[in-house]
Structures are given as C-alpha cells and as structure tokens.
C-alpha atoms as a PDB file:
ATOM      1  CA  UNK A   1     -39.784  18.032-165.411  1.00  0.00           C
ATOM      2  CA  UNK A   2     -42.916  18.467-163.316  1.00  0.00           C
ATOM      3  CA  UNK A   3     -42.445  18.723-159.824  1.00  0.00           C
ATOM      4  CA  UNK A   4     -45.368  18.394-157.434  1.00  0.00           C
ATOM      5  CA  UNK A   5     -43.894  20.530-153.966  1.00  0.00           C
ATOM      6  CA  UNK A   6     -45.727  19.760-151.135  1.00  0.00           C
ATOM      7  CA  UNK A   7     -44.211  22.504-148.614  1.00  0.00           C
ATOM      8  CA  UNK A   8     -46.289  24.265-145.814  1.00  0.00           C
ATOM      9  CA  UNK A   9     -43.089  27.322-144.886  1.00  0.00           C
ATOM     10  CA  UNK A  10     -43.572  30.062-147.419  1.00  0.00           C
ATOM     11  CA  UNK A  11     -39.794  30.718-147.562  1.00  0.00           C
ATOM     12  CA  UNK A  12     -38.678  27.212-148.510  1.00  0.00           C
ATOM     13  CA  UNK A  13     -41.512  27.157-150.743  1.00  0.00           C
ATOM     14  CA  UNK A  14     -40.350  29.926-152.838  1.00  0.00           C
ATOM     15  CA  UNK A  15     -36.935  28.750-152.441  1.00  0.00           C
ATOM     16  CA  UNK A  16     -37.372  25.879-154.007  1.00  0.00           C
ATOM     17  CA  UNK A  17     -39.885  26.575-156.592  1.00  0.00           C
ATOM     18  CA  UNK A  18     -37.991  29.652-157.895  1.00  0.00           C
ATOM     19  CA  UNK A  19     -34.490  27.106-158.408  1.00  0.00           C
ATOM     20  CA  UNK A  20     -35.977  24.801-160.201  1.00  0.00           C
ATOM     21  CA  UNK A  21     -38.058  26.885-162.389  1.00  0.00           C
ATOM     22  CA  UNK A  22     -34.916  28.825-163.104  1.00  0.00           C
ATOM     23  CA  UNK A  23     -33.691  25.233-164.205  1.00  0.00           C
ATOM     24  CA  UNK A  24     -36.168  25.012-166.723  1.00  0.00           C
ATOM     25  CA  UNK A  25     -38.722  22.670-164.705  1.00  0.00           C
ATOM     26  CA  UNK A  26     -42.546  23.277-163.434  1.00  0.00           C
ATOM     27  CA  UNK A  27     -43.812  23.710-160.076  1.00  0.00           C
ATOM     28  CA  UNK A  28     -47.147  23.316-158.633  1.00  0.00           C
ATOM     29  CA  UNK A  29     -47.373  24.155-155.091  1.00  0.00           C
ATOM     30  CA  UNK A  30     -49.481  22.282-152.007  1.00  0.00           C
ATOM     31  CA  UNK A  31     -49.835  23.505-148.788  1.00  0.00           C
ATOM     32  CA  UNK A  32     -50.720  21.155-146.675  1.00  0.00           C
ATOM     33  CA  UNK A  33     -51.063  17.250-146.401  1.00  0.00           C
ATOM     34  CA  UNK A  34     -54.370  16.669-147.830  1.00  0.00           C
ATOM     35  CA  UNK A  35     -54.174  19.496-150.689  1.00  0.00           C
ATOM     36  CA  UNK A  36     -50.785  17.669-151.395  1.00  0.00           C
ATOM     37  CA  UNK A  37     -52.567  14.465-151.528  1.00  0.00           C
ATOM     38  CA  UNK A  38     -55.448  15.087-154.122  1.00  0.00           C
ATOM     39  CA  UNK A  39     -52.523  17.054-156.465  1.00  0.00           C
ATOM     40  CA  UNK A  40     -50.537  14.018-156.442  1.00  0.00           C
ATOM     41  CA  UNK A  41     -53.373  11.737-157.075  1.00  0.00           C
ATOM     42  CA  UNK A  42     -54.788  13.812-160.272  1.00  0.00           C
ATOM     43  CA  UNK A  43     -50.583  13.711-161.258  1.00  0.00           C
ATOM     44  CA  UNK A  44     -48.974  13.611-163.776  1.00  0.00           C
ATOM     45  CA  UNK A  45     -45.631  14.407-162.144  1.00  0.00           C
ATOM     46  CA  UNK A  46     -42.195  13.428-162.341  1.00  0.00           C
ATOM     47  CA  UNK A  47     -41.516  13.948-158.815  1.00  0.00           C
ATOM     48  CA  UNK A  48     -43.107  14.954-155.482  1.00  0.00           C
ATOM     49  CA  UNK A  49     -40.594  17.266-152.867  1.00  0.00           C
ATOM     50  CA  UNK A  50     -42.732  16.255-149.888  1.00  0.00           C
ATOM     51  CA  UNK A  51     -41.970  18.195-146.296  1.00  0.00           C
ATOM     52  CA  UNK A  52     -42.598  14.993-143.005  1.00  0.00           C
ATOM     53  CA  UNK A  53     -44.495  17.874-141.285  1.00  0.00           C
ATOM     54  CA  UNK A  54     -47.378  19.143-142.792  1.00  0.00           C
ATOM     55  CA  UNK A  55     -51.081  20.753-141.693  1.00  0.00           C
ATOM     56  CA  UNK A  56     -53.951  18.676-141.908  1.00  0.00           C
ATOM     57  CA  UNK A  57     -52.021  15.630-142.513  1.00  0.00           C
ATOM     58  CA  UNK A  58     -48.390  14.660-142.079  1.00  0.00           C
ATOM     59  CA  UNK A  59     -45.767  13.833-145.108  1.00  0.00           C
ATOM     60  CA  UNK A  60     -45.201  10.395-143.719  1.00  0.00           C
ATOM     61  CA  UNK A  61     -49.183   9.500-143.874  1.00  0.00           C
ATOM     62  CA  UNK A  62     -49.515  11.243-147.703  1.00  0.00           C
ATOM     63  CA  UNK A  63     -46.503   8.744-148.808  1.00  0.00           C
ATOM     64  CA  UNK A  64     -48.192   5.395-147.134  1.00  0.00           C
ATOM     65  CA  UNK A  65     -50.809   6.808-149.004  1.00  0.00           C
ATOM     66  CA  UNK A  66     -49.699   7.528-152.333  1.00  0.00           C
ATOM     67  CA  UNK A  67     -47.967   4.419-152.252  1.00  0.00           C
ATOM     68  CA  UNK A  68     -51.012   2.110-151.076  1.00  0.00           C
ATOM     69  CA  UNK A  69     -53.093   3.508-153.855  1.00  0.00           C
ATOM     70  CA  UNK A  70     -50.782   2.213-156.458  1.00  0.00           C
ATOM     71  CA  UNK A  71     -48.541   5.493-157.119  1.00  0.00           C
ATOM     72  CA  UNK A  72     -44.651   4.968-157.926  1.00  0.00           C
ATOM     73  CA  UNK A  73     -43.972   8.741-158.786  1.00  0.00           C
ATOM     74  CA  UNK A  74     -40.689   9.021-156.693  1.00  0.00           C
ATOM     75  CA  UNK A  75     -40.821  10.716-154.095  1.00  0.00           C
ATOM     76  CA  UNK A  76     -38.176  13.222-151.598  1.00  0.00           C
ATOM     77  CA  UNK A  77     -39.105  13.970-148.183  1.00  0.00           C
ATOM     78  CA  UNK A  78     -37.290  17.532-147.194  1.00  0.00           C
ATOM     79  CA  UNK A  79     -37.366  17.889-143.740  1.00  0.00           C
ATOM     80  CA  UNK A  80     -35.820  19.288-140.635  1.00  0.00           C
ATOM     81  CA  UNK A  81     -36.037  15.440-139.045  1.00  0.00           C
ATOM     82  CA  UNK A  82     -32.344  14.113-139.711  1.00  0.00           C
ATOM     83  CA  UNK A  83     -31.847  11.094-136.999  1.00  0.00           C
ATOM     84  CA  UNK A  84     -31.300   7.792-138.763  1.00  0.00           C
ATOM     85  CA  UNK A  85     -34.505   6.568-137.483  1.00  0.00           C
ATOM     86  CA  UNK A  86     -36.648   9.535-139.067  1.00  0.00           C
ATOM     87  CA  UNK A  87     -34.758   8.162-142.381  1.00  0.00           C
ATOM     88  CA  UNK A  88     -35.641   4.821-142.356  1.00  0.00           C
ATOM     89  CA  UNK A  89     -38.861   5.912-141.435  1.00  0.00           C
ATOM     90  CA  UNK A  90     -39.617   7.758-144.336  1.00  0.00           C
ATOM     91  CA  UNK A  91     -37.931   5.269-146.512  1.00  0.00           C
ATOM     92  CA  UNK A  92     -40.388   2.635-145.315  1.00  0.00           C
ATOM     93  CA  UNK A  93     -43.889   5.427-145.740  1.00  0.00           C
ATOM     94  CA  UNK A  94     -42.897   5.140-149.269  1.00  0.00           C
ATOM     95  CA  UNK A  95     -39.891   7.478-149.729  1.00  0.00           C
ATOM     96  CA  UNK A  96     -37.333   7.143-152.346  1.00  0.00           C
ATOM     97  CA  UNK A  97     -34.767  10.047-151.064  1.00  0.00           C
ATOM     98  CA  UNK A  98     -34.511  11.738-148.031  1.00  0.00           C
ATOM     99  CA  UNK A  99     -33.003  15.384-147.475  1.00  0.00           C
ATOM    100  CA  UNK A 100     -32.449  17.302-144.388  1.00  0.00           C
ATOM    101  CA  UNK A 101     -32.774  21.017-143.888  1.00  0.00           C
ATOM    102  CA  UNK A 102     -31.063  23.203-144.039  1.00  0.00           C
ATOM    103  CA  UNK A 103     -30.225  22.458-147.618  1.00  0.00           C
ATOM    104  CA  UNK A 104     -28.037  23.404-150.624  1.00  0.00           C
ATOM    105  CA  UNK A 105     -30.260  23.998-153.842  1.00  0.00           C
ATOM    106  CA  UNK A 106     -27.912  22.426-156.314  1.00  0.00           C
ATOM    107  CA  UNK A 107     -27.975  18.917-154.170  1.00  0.00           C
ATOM    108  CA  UNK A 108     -31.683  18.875-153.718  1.00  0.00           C
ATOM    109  CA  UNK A 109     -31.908  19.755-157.907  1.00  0.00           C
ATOM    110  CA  UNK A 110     -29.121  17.160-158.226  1.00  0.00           C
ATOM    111  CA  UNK A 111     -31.304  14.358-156.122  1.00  0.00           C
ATOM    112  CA  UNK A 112     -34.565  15.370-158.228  1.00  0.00           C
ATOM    113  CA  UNK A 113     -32.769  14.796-161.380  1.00  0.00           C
ATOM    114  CA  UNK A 114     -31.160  11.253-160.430  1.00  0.00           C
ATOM    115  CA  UNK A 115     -34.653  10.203-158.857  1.00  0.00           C
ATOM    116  CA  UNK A 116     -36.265  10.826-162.186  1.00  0.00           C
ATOM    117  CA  UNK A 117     -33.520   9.029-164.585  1.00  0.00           C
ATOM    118  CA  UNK A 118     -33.553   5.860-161.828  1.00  0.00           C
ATOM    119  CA  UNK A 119     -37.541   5.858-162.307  1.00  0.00           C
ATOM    120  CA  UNK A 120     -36.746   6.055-166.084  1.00  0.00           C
ATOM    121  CA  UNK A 121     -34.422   3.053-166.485  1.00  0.00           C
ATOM    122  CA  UNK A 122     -34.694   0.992-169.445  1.00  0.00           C
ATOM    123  CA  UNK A 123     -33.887  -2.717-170.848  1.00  0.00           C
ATOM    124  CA  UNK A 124     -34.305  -5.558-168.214  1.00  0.00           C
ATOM    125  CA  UNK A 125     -35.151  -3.649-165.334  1.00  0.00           C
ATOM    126  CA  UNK A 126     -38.401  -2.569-166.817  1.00  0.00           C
ATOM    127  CA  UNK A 127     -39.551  -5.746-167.331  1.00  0.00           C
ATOM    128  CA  UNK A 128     -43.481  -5.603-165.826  1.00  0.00           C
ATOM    129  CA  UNK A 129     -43.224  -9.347-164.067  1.00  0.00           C
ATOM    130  CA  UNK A 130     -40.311 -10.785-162.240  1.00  0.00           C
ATOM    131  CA  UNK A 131     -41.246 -14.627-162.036  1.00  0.00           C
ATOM    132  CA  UNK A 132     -39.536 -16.886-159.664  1.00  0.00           C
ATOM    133  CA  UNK A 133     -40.916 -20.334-159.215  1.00  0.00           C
ATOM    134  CA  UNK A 134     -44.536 -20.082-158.679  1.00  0.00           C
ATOM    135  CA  UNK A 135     -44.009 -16.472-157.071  1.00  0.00           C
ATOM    136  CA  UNK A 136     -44.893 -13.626-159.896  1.00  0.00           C
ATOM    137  CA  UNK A 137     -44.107  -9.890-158.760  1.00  0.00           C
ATOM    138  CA  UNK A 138     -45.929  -7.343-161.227  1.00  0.00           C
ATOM    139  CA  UNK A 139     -43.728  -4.365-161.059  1.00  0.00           C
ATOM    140  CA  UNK A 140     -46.551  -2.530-162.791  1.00  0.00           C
ATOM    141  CA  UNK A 141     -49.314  -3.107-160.162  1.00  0.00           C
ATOM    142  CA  UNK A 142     -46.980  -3.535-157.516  1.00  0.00           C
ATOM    143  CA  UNK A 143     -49.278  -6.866-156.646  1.00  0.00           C
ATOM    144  CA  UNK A 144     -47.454 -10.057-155.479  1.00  0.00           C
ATOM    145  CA  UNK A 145     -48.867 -14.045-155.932  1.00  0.00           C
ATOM    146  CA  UNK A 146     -47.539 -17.172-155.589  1.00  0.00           C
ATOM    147  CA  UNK A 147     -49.151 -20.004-157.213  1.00  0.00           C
ATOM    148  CA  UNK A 148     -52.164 -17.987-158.023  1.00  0.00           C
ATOM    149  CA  UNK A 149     -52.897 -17.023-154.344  1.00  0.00           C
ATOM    150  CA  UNK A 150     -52.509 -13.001-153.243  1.00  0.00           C
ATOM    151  CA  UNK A 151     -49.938 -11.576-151.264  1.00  0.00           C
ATOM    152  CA  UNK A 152     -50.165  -8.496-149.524  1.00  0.00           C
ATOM    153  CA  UNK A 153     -47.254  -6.518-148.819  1.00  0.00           C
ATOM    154  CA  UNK A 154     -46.202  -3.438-147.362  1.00  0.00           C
ATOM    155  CA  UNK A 155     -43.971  -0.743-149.309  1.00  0.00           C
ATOM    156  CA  UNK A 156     -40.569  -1.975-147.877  1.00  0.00           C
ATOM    157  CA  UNK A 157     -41.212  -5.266-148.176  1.00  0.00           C
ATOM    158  CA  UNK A 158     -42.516  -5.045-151.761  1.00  0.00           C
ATOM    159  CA  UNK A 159     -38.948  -3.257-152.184  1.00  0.00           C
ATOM    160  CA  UNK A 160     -37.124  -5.891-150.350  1.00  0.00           C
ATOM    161  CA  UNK A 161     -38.429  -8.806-152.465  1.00  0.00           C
ATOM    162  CA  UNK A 162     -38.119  -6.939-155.505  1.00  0.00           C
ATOM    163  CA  UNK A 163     -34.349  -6.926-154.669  1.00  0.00           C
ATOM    164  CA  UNK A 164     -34.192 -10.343-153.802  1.00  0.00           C
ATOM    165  CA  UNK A 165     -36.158 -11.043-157.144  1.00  0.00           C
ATOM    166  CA  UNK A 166     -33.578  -9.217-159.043  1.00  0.00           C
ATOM    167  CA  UNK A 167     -30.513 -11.111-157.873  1.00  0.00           C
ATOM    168  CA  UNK A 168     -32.211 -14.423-157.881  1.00  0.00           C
ATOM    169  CA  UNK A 169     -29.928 -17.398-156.912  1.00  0.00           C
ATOM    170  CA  UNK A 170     -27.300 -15.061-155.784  1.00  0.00           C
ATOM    171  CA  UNK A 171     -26.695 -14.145-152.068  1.00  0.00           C
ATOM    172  CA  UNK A 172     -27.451 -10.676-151.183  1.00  0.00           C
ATOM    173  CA  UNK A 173     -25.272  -9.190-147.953  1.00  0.00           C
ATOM    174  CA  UNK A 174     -27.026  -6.923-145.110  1.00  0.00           C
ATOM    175  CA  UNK A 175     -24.753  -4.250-146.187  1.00  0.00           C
ATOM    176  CA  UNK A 176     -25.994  -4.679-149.567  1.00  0.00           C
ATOM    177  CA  UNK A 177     -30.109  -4.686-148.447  1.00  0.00           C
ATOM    178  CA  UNK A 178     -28.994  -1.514-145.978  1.00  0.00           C
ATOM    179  CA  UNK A 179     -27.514   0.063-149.215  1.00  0.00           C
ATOM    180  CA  UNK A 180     -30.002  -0.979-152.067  1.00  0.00           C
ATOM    181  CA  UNK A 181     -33.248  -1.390-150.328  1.00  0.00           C
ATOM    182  CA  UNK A 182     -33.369   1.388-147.792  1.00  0.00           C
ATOM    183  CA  UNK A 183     -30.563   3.630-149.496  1.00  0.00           C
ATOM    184  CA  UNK A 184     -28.997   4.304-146.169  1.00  0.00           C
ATOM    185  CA  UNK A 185     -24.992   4.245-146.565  1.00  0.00           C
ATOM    186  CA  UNK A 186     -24.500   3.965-142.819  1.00  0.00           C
ATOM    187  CA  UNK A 187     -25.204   0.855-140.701  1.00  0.00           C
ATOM    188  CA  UNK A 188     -28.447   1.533-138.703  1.00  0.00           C
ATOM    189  CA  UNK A 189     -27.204  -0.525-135.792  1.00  0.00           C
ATOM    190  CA  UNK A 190     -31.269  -1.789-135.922  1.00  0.00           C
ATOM    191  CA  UNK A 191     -32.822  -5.561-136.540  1.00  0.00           C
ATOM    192  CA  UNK A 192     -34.150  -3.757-139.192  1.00  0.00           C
ATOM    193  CA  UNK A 193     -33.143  -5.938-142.293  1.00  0.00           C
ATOM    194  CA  UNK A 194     -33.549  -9.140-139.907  1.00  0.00           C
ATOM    195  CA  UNK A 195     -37.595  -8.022-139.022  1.00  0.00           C
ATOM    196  CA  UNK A 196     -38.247  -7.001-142.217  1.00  0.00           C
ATOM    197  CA  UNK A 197     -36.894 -10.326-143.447  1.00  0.00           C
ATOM    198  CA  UNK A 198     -38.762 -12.353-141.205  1.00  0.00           C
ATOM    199  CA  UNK A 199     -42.188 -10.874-141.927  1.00  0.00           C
ATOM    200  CA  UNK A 200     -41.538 -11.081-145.275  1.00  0.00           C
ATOM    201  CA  UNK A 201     -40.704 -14.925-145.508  1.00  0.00           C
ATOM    202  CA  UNK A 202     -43.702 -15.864-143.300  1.00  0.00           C
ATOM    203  CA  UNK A 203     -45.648 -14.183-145.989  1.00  0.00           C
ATOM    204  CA  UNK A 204     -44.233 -15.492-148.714  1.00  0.00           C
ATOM    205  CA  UNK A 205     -43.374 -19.123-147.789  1.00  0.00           C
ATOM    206  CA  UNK A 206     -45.989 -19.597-145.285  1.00  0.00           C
ATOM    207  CA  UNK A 207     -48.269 -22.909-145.909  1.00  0.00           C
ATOM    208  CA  UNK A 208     -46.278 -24.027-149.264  1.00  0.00           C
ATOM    209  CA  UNK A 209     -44.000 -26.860-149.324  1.00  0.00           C
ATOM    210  CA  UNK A 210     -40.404 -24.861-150.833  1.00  0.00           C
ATOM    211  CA  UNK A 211     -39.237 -22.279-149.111  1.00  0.00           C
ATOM    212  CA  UNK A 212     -38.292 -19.605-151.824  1.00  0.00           C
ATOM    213  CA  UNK A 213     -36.669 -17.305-149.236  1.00  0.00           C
ATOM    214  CA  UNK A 214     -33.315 -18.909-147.818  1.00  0.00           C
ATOM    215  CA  UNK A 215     -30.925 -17.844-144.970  1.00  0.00           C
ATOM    216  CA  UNK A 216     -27.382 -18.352-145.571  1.00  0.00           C
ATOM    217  CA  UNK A 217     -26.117 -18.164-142.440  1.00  0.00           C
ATOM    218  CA  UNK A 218     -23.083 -15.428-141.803  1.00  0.00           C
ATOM    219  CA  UNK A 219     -23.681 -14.152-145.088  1.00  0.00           C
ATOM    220  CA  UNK A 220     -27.122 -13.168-146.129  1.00  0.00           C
ATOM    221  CA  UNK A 221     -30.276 -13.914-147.848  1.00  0.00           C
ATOM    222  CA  UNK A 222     -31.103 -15.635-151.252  1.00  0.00           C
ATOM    223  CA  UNK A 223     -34.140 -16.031-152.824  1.00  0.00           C
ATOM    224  CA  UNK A 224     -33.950 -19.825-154.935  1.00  0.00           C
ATOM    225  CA  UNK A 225     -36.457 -20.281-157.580  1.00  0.00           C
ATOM    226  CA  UNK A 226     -34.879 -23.890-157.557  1.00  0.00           C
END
C-alpha cells in the first residue's frame, strides 16, 4: 500500500512511517500543507494520513482541495483536535476517517487498511452513474446533472446524495445519515443533517416541476425517482 503522510512533528512522523513500513507498506513523507498538496496531486496513493495543523497551509484547506480538484484517494486526518465539531469538520473538508492523538499504531494501521478495502469495493457499488429520474450522479467525476443542466455541489453534499441515491425509494433515518454519511456514531446534537438537507434540495429540486428529494415527516428523507 502507498501511503502519502502529510505530518509536520518529526516524532509522529517517524512513528508512523516506521509501523507501517514494518507492515510491509510505503511511505512518502510531506512536511507541510502545500508540499503535502503537490505529492498528493502527482499520486498515485492508496491513502493520505493528513495532520488538521500544518505550516504553510492547514490539513482542512489541502482536503477541500484535493477533493475540489477531483481526488477520491481516502483520506485520515490525525490530529490532536478531538471535539465533535473538529470531526464533522474534517468530515465535511473532504475526510473519510478521523483519528485523535495520542494514538495506538495498530488502530491507525487497522483504519488505513479498512479505508483502502471500502475505496476498493466491487459489484454494484462501483457502478460509474447512479441515475434517478432525470438526476444522473457520475461517481467517477464526482459531477451531478439533472435533466442535462449542472449541479454544483460541495463534498458533503455530493456524499449525502450519493446516499440518498443508493437507497432510492427507501426512507433513510437521521441516525442512519449521522452514521453513513458523516461516520460519526454519536448524535452531534447539531441541525447538521437538517442544513445540509435543505441546501441540498434547493439545489437539486430548485426550478423543476418533481421534487426528487422528499421529507417524510418523523422519520427521514427519501429520494423518489417516481
């Protein structure tokens, strides 16, 4: 496995890369933000270990980044930032796992290894375009349309419809969004599924005549293609 670490403390650094070489993967080593950046640009790699602060430019900004210029390598912010809201925070720059410090080796190897078999999945759920109605999601491009007409979309709310598109006609809980969509297994306490929700729907049914994006009140959300 190649692993891109992105890691400014020379300690944790060497930590880090010395376990998982000794696990049979490779390393390559950035120092700050925006030598981190160009690495994981020029890729390939499996995975990026990505500290939130960094010199020259901070973890969260590289991840918006990475993940506005089209990059899906999966990526696990390491960080000394453990509050709930610095989680969701780096789950909505782009981040796929999130891991606090101080840290045990084996669980940070354990999270690299599931991010890279759940970016490797196989049969249905690599299909390139989920279609629903006139609303086509390229999973390659990460682009969205409906009926031939652009939308944009930020990270988490790419995410959040992808979900939706992937249980089509079936209602989808909070709990289950909370769970699936940010990966946080604690309740937030936030509007944060509710906002997201909202700006996604005005986005994606605004000015058409069906509204593809249904509350069902009490419950949850489903997304009708009919």
């Amino acid at each position: 496995m190649r692993i891109l670490l992105v890691e400014d403390d020379e300690e944790t650094a060497q930590y880090v890369a010395r376990g998982a070489r000794q696990s049979g993967h490779s390393v390559e080593r950035a120092r700050d933000g925006l030598e981190g950046l160009a690495l994981a640009k020029d890729g390939p790699h499996d995975v990026i270990i990505l500290d939130r602060m960094l010199p020259e430019l901070d973890g969260l900004t590289v991840a918006k980044r990475l993940r506005e210029s089209g990059s899906q390598t999966p990526i696990l912010f390491l960080t000394t930032m453990g509050g709930i809201g610095d989680r969701v925070e780096g789950l909505e720059a782009g981040g796929d796992d999130y891991l606090v410090k101080p840290f045990a080796l084996a669980e940070l190897l354990a999270r690299v290894n599931s991010l890279t078999r759940r970016s490797q999945r196989t049969g249905a759920e690599l299909q390139a375009v989920l279609q629903v109605n006139d609303l086509e999601i390229d999973l390659i491009a990460r682009t969205v349309s409906r009926a031939g007409q652009r939308i944009d979309l930020q990270p988490q709310e790419f995410k959040l419809l992808e979900y939706l598109a992937r249980h089509e006609g079936r209602v989808v809980t909070r709990t289950m969004l909370i769970e699936n969509v940010w990966e946080l297994h604690i309740d937030p306490r936030t509007n944060i599924v509710e906002s997201h929700m909202s700006r996604l729907r005005a986005k994606v049914d605004k000015g058409f005549s069906s509204q593809l994006i249904q509350t069902i009140r009490g419950t949850g959300y489903i997304l009708r293609g009919n």
